[in-house]
C-alpha atoms as a PDB file:
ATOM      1  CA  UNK A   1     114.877 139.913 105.492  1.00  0.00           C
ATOM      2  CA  UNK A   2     117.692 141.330 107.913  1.00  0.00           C
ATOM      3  CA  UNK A   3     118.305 137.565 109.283  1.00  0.00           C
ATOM      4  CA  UNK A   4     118.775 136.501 105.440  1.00  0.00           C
ATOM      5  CA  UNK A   5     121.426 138.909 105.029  1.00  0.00           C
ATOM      6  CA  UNK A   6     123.052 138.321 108.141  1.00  0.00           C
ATOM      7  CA  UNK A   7     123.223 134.343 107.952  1.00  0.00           C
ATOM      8  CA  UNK A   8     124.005 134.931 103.975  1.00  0.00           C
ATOM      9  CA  UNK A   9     127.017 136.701 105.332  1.00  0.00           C
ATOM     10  CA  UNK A  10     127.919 133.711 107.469  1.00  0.00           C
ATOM     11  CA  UNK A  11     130.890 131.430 106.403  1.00  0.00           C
ATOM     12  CA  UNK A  12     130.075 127.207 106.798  1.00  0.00           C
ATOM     13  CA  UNK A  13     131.824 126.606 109.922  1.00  0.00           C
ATOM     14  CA  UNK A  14     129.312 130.002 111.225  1.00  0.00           C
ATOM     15  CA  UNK A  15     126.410 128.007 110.019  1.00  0.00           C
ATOM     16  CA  UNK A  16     126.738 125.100 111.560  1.00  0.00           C
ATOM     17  CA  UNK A  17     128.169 126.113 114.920  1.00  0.00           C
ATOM     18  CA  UNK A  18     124.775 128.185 115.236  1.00  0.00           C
ATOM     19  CA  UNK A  19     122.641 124.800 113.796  1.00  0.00           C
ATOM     20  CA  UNK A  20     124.702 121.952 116.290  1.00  0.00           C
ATOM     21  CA  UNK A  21     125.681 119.005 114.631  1.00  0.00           C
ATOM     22  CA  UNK A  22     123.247 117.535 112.045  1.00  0.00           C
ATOM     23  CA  UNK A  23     122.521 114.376 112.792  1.00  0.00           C
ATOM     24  CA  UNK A  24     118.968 111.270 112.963  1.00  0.00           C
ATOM     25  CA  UNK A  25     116.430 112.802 115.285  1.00  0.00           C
ATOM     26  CA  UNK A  26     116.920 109.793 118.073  1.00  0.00           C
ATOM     27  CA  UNK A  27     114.053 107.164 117.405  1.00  0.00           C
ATOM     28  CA  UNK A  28     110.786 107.765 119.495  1.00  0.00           C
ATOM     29  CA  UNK A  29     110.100 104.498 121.661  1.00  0.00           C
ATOM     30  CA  UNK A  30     106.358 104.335 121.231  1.00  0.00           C
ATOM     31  CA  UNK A  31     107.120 104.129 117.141  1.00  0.00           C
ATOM     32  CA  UNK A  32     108.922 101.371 115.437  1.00  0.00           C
ATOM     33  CA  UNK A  33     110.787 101.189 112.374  1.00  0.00           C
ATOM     34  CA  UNK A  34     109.332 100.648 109.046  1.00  0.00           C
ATOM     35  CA  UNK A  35     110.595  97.374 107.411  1.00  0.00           C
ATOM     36  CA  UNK A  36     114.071  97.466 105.878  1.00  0.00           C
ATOM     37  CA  UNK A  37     115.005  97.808 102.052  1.00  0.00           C
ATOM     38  CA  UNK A  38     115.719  94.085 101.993  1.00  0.00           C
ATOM     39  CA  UNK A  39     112.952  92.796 103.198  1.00  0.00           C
ATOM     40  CA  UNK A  40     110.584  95.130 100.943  1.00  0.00           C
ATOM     41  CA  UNK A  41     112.480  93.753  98.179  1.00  0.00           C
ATOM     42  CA  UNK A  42     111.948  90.298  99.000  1.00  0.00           C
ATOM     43  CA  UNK A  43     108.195  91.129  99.440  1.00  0.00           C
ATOM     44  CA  UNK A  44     107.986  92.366  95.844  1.00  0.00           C
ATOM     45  CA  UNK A  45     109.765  89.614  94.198  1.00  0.00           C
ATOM     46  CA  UNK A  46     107.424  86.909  95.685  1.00  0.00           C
ATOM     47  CA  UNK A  47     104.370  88.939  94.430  1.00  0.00           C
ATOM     48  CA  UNK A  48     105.794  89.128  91.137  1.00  0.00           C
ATOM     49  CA  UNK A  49     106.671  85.328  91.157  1.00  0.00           C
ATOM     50  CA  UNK A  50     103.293  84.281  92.514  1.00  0.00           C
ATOM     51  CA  UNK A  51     101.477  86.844  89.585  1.00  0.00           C
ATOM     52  CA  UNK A  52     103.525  84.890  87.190  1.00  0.00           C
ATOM     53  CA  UNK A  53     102.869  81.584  88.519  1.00  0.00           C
ATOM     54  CA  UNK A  54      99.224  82.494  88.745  1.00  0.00           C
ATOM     55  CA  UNK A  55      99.474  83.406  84.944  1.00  0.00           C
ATOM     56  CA  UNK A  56     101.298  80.140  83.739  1.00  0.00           C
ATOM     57  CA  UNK A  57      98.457  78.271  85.636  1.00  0.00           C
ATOM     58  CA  UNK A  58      95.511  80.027  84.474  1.00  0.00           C
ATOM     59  CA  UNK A  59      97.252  79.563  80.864  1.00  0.00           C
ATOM     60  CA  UNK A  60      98.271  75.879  81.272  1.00  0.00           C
ATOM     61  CA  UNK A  61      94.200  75.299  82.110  1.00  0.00           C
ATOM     62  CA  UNK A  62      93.214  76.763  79.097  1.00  0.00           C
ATOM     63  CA  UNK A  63      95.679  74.574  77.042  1.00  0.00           C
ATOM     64  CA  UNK A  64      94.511  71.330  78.453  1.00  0.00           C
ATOM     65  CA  UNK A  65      90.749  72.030  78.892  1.00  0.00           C
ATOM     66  CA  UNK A  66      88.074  71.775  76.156  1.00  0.00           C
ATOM     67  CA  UNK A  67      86.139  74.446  74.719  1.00  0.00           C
ATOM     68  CA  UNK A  68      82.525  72.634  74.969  1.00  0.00           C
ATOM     69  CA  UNK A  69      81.361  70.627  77.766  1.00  0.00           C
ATOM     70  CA  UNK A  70      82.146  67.096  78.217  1.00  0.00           C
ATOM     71  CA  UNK A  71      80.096  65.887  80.926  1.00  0.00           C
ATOM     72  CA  UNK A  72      81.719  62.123  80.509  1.00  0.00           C
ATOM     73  CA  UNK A  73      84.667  63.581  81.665  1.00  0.00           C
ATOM     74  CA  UNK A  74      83.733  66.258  83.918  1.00  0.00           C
ATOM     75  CA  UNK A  75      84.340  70.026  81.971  1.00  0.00           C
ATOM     76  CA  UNK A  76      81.354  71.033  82.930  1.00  0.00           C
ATOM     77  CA  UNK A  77      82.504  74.053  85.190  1.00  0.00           C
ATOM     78  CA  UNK A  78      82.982  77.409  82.943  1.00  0.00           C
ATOM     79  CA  UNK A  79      85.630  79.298  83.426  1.00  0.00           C
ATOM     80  CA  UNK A  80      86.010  82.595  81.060  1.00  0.00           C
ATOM     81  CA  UNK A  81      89.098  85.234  80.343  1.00  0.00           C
ATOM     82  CA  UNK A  82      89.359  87.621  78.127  1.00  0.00           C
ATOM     83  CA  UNK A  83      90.083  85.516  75.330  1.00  0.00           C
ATOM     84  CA  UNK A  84      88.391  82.352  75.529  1.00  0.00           C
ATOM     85  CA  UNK A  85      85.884  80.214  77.048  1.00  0.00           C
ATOM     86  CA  UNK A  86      86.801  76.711  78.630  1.00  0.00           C
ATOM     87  CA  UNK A  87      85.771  74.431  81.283  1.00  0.00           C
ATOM     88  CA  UNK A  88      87.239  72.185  84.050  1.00  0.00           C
ATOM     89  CA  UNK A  89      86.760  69.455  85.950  1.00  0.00           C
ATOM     90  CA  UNK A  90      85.850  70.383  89.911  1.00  0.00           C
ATOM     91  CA  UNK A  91      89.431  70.485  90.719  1.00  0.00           C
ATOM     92  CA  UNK A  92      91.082  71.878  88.408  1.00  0.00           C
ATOM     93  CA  UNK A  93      88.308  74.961  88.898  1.00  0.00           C
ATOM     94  CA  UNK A  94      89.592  75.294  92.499  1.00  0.00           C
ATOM     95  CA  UNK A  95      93.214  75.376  91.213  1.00  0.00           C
ATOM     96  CA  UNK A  96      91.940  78.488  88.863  1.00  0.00           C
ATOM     97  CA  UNK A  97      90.491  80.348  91.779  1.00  0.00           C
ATOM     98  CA  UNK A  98      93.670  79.559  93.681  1.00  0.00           C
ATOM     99  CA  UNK A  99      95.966  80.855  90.686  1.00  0.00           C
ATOM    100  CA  UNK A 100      93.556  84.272  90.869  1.00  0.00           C
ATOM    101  CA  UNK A 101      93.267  84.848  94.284  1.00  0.00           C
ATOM    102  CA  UNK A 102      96.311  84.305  95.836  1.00  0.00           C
ATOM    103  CA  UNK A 103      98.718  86.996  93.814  1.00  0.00           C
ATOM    104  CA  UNK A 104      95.941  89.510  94.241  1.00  0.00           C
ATOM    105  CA  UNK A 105      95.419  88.624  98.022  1.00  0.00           C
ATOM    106  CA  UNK A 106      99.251  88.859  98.436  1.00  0.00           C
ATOM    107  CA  UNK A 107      99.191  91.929  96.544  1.00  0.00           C
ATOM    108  CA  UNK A 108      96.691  93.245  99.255  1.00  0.00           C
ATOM    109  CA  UNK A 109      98.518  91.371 101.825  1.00  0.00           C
ATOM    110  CA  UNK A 110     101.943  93.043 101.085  1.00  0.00           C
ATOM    111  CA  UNK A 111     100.603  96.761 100.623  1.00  0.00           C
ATOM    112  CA  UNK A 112      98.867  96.825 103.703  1.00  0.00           C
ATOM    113  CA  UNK A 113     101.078  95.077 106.136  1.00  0.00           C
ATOM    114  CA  UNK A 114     104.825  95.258 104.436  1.00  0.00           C
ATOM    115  CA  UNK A 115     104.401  99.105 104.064  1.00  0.00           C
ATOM    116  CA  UNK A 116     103.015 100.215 107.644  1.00  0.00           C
ATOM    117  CA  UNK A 117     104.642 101.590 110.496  1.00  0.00           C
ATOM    118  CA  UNK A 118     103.155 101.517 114.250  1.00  0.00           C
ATOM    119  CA  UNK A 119     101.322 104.752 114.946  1.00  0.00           C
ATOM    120  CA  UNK A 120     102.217 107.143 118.001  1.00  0.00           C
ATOM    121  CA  UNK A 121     100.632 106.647 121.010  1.00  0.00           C
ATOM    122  CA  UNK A 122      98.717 110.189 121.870  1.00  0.00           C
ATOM    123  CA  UNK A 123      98.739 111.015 125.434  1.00  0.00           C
END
């Protein structure tokens, strides 16, 4: 409580003549910097472009696909949202797994490797 009073008593130029200058701790070699505000950015904006890319596609196949099977033409692959129930052809089944998978594996993708820093060596 004594050391409160005193350094309460202390003018500014006291203070930090008694701290040193405040400044960045100096960077430790065995660590490396995180990834820069920039680049984060740019790592956000293509998830959000591929999630709406992914939802335009998964939209545009339930447009153009029928809601019963047509085996003549080959809808015979179901493919079900929370709406409605449609089905494709072989490929355009493989595009709707593609327009799923790929924002959500970016998504993954992005928070584990765009966020991590190298860990300290222990020695």
């Amino acid at each position: 409580m004594i050391k409160g009073v005193v350094l309460s008593m202390l003018s500014d130029s006291d203070i930090r003549e008694r701290l040193g200058p405040l400044t960045d701790p100096t960077p430790r070699p065995d660590q490396t910097p995180g990834p820069s505000a920039g680049r984060i950015a740019a790592l956000v904006v293509l998830v959000i472009l591929l999630w709406g890319a992914g939802v335009a596609t998964i939209v545009h196949l339930e447009r153009i696909s029928p809601r019963v099977p047509e085996p003549a033409y080959g809808h015979i692959y179901r493919f079900t949202d929370t709406r409605h129930t449609v089905y494709l052809t072989a490929k355009e089944r493989y595009v709707a797994w593609g327009a799923v998978g790929v924002p959500i594996l970016s998504t993954v993708a992005v928070a584990l490797f765009g966020f991590r820093r190298k860990r300290p060596t222990v020695e």
